[in-house]
PDB file of N, CA and C in Angstrom:
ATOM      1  N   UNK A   1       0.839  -1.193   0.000  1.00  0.00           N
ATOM      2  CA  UNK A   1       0.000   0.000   0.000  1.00  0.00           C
ATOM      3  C   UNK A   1       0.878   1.248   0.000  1.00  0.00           C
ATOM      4  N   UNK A   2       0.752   1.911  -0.449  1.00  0.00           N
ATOM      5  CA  UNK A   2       0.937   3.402  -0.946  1.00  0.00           C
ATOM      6  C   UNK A   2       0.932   4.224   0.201  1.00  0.00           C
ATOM      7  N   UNK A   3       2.068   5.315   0.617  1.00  0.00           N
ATOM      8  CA  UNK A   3       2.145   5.850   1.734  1.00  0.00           C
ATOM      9  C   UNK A   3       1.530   7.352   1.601  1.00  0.00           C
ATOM     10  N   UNK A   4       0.973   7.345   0.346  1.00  0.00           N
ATOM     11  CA  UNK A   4       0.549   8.708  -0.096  1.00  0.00           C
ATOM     12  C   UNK A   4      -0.546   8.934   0.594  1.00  0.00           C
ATOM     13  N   UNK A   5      -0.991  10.092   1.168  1.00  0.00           N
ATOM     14  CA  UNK A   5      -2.272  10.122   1.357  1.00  0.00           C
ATOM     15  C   UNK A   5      -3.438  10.374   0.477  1.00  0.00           C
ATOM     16  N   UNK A   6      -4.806   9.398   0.964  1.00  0.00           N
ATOM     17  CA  UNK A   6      -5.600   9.313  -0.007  1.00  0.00           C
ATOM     18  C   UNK A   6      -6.552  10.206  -0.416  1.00  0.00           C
ATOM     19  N   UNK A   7      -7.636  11.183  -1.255  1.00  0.00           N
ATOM     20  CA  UNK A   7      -7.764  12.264  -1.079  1.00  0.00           C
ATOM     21  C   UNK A   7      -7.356  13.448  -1.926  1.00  0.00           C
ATOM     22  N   UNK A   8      -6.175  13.046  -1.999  1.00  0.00           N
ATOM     23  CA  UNK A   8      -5.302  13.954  -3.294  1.00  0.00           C
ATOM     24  C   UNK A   8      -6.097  15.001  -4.245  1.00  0.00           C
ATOM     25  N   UNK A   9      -6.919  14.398  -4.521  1.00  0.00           N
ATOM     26  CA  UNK A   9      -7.323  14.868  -5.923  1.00  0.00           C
ATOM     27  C   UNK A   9      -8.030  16.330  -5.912  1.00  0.00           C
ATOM     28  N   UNK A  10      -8.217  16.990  -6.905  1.00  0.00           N
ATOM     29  CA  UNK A  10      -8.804  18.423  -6.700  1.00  0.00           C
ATOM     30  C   UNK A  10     -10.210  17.886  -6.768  1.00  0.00           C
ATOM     31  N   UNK A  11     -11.156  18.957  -6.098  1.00  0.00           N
ATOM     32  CA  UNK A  11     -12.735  18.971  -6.140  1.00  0.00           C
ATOM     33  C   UNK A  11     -13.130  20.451  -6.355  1.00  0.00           C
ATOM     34  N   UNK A  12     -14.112  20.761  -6.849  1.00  0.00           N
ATOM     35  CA  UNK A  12     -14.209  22.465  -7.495  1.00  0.00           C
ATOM     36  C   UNK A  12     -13.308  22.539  -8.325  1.00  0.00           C
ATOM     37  N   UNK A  13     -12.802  21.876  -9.335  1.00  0.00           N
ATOM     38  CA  UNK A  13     -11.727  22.912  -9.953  1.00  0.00           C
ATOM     39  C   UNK A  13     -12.504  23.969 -10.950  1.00  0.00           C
ATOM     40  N   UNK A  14     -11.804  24.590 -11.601  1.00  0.00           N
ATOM     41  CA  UNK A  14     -12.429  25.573 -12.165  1.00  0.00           C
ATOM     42  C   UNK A  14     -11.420  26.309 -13.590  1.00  0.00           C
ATOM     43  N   UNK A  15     -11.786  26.740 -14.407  1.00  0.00           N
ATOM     44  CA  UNK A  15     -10.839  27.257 -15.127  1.00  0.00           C
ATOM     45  C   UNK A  15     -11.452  29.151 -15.228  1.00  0.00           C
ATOM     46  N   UNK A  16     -10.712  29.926 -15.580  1.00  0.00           N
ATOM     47  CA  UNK A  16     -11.028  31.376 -15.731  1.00  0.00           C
ATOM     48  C   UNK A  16     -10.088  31.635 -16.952  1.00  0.00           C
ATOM     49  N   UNK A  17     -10.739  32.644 -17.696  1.00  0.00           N
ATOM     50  CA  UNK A  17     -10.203  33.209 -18.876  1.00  0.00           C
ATOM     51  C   UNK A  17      -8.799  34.397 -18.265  1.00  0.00           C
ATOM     52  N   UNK A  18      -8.122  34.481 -18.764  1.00  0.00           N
ATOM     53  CA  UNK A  18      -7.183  35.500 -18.526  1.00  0.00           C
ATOM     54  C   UNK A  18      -6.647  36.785 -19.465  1.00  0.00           C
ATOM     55  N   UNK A  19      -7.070  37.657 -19.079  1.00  0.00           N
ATOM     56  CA  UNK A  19      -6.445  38.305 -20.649  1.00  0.00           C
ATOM     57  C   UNK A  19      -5.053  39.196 -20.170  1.00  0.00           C
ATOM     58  N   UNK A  20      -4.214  38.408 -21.132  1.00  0.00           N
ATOM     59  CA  UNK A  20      -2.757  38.791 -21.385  1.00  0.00           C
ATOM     60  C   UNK A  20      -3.142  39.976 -22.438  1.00  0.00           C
ATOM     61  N   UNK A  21      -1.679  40.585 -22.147  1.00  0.00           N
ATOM     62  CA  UNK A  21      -1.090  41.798 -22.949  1.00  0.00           C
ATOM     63  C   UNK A  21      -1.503  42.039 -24.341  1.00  0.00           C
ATOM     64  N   UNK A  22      -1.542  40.514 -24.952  1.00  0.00           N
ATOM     65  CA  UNK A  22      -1.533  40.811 -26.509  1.00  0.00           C
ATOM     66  C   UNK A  22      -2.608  39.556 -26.908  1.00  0.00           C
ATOM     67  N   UNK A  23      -3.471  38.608 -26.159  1.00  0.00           N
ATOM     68  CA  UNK A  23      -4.203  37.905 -26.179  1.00  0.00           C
ATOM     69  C   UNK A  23      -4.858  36.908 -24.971  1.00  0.00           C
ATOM     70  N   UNK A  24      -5.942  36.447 -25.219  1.00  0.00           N
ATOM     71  CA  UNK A  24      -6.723  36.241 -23.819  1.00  0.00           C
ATOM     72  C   UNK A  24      -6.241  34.408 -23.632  1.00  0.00           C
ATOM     73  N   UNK A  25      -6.042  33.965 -22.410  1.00  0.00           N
ATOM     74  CA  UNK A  25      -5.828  32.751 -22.211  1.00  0.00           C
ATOM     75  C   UNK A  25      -6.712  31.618 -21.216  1.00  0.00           C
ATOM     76  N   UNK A  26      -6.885  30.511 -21.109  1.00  0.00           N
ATOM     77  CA  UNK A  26      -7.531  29.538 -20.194  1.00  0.00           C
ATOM     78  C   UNK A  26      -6.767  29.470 -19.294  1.00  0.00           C
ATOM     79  N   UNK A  27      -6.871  29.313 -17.697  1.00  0.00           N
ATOM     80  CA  UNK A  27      -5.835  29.135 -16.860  1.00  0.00           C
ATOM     81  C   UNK A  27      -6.781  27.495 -15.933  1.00  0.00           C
ATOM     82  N   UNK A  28      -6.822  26.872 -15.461  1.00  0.00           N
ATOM     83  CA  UNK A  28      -7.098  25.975 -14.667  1.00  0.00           C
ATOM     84  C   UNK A  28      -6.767  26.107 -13.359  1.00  0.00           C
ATOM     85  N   UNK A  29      -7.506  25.994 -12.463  1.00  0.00           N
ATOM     86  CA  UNK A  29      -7.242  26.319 -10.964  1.00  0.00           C
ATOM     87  C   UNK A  29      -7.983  25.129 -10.009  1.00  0.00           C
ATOM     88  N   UNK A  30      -6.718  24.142  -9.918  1.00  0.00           N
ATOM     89  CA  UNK A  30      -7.344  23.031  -9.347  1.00  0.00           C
ATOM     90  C   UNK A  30      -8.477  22.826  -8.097  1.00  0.00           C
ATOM     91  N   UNK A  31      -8.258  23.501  -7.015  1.00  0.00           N
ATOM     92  CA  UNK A  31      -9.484  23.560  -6.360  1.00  0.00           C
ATOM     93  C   UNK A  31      -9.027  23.027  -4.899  1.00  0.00           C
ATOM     94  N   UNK A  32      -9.589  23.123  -3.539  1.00  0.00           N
ATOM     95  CA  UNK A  32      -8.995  22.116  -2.753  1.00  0.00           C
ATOM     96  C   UNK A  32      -9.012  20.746  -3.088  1.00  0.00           C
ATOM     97  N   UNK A  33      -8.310  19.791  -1.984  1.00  0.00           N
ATOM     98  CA  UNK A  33      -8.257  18.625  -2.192  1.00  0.00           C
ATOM     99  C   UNK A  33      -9.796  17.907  -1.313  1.00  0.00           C
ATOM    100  N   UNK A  34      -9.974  16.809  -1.952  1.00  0.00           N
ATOM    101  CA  UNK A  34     -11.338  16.209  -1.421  1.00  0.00           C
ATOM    102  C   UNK A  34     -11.399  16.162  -0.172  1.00  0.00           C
ATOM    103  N   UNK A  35     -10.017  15.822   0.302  1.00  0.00           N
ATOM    104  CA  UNK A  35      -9.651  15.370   1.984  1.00  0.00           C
ATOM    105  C   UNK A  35      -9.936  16.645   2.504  1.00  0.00           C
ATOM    106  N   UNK A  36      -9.326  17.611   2.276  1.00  0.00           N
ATOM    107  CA  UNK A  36      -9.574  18.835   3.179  1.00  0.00           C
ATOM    108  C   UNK A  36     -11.131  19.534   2.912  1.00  0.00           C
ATOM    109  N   UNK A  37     -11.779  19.384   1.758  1.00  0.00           N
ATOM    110  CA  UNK A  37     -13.056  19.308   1.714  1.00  0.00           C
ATOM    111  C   UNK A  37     -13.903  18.692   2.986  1.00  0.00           C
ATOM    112  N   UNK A  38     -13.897  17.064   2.465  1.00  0.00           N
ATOM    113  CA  UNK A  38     -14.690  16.699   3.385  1.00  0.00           C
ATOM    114  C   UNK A  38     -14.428  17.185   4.754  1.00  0.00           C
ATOM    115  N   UNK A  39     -13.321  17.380   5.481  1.00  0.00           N
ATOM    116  CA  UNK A  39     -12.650  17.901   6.865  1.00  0.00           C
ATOM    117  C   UNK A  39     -13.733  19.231   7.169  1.00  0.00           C
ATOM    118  N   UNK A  40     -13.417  19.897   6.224  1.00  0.00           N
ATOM    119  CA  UNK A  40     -14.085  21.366   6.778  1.00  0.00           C
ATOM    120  C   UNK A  40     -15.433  20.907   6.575  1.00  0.00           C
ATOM    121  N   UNK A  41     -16.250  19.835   6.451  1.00  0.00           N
ATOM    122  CA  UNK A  41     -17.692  19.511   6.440  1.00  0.00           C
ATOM    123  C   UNK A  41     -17.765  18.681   8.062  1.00  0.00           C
ATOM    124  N   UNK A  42     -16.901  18.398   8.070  1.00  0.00           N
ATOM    125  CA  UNK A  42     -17.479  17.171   9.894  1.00  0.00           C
ATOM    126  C   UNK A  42     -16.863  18.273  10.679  1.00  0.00           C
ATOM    127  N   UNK A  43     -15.696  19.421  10.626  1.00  0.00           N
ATOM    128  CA  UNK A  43     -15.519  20.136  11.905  1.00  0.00           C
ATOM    129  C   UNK A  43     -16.634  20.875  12.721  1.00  0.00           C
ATOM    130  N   UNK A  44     -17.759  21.526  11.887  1.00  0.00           N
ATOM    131  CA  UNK A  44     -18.360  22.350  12.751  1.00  0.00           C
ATOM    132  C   UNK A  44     -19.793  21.326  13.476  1.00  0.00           C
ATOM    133  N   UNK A  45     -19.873  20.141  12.808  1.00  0.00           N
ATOM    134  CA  UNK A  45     -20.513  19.336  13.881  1.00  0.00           C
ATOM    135  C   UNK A  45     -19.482  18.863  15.121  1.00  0.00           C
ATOM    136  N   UNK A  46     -18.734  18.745  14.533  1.00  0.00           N
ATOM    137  CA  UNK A  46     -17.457  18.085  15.889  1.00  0.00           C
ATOM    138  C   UNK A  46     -17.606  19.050  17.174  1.00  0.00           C
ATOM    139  N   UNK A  47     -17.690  20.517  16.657  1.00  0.00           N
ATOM    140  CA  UNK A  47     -17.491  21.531  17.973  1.00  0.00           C
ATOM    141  C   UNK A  47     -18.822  22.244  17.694  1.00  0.00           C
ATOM    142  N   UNK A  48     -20.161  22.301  17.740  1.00  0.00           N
ATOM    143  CA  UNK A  48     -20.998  22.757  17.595  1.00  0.00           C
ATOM    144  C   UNK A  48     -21.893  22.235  18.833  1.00  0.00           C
ATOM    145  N   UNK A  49     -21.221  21.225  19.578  1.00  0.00           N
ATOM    146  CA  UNK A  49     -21.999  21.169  21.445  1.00  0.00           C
ATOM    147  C   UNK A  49     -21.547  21.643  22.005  1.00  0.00           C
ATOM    148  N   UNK A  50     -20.140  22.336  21.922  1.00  0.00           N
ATOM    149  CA  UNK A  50     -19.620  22.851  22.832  1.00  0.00           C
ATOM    150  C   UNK A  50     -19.795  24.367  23.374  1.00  0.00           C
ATOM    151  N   UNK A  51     -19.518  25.058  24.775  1.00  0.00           N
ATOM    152  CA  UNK A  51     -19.893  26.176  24.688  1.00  0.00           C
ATOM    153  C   UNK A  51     -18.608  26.844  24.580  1.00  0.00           C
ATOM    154  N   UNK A  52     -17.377  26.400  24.750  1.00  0.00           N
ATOM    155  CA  UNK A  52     -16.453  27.291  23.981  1.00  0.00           C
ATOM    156  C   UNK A  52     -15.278  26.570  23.321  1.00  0.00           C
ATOM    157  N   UNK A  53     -15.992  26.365  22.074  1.00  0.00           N
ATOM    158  CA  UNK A  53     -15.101  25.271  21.345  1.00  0.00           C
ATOM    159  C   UNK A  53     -13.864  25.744  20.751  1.00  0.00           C
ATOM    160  N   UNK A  54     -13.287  26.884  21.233  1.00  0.00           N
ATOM    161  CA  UNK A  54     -11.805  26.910  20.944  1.00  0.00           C
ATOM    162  C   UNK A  54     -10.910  26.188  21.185  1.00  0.00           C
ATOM    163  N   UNK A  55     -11.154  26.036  22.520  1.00  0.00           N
ATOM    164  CA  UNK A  55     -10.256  25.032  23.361  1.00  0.00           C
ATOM    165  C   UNK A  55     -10.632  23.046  22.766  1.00  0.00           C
ATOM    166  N   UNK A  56     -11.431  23.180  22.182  1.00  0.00           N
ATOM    167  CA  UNK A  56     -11.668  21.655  21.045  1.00  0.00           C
ATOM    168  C   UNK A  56     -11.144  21.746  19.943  1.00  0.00           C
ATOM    169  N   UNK A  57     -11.075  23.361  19.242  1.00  0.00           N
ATOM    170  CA  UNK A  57     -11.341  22.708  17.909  1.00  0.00           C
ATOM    171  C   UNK A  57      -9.693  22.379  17.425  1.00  0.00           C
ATOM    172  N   UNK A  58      -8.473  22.299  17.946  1.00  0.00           N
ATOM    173  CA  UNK A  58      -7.307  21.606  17.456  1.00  0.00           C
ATOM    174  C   UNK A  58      -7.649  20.087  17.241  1.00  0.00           C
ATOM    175  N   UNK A  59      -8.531  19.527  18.387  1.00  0.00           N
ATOM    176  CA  UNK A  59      -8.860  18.306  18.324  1.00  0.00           C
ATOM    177  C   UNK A  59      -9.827  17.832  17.528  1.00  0.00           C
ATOM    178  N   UNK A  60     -11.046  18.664  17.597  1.00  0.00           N
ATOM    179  CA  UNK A  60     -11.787  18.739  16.363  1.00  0.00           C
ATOM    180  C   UNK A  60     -11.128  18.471  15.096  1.00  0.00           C
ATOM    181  N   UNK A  61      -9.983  19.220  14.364  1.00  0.00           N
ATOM    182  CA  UNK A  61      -9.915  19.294  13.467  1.00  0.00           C
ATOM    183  C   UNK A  61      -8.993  17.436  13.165  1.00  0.00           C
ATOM    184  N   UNK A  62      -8.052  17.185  14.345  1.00  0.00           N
ATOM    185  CA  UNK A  62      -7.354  15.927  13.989  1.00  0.00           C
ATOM    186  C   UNK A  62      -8.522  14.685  13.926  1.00  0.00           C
ATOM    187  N   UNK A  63      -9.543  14.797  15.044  1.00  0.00           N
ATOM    188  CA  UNK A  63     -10.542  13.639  15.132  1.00  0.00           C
ATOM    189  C   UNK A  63     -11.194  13.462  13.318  1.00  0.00           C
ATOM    190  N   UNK A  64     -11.572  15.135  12.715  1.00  0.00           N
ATOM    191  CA  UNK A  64     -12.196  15.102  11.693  1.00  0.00           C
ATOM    192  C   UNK A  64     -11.281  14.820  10.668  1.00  0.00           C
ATOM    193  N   UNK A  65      -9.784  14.596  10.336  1.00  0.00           N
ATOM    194  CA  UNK A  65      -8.832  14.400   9.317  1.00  0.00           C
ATOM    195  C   UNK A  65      -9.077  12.835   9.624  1.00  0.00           C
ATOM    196  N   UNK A  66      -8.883  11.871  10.615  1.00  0.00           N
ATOM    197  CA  UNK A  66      -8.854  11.085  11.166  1.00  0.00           C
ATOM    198  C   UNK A  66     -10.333  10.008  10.269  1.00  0.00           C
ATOM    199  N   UNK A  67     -11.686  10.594  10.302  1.00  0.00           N
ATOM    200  CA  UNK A  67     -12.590   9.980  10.268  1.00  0.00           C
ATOM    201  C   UNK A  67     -12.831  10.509   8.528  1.00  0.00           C
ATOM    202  N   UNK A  68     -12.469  11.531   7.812  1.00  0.00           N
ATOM    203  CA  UNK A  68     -11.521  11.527   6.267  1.00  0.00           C
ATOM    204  C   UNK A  68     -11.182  10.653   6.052  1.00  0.00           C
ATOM    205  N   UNK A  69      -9.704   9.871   6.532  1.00  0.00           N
ATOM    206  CA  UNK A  69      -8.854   9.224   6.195  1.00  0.00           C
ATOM    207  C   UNK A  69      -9.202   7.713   6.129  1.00  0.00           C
ATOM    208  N   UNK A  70     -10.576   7.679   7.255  1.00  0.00           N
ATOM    209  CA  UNK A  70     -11.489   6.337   7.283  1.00  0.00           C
ATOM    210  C   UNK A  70     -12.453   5.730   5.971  1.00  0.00           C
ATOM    211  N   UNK A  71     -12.905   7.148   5.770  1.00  0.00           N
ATOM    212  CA  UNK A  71     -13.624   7.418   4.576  1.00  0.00           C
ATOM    213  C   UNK A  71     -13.234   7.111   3.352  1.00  0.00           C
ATOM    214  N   UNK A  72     -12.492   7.693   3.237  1.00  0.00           N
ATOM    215  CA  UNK A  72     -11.472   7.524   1.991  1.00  0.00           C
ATOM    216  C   UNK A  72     -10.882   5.791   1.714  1.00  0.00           C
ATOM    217  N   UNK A  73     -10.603   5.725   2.995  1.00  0.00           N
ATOM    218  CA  UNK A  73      -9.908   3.864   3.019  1.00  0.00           C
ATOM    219  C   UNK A  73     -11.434   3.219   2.317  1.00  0.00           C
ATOM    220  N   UNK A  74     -12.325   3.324   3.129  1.00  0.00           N
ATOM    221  CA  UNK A  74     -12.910   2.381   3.310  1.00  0.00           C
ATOM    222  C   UNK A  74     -13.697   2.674   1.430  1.00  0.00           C
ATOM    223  N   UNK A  75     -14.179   3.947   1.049  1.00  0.00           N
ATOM    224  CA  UNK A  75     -14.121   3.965  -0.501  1.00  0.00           C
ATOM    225  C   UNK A  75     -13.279   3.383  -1.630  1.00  0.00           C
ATOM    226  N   UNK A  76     -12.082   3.353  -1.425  1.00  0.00           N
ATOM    227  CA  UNK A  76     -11.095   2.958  -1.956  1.00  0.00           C
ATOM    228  C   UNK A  76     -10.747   1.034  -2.501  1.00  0.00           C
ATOM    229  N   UNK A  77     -11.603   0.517  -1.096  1.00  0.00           N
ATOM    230  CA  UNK A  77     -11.696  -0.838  -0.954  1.00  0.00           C
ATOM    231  C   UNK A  77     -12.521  -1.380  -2.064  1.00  0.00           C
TER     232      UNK A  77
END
């Protein structure tokens, strides 16, 4: 197995026109990665009981990379 993490890939990407000096161009702008996508979707349930979830959300954020990385495995299978 592959030590890469899984996830990689862009989600949203997007392309925008650009206009150069002397003609207009396509640029591609990959987008975040799926992993950090899904992440910023389970953090604000992770700390959303709490009444001052500052002091959670470092943990928040590893528990939610954590249950990503589950996700991802278990898709992958």
């Amino acid at each position: 197995m592959s030590k890469e993490k899984l996830g990689q890939d862009p989600v949203f990407s997007s392309i925008e026109e650009i206009d150069g000096s002397y003609s207009k161009y396509w640029q591609t702008t990959p987008g975040m990665s799926k992993r950090l996508w899904m992440a910023t979707k389970i953090v604000p349930t992770l700390i959303s009981g709490y009444r001052n979830p500052e002091t959670f959300i470092e943990h928040s954020v590893k528990l939610a990379y954590k249950m990503v990385d589950e996700l991802l495995k278990q898709e992958n299978e």
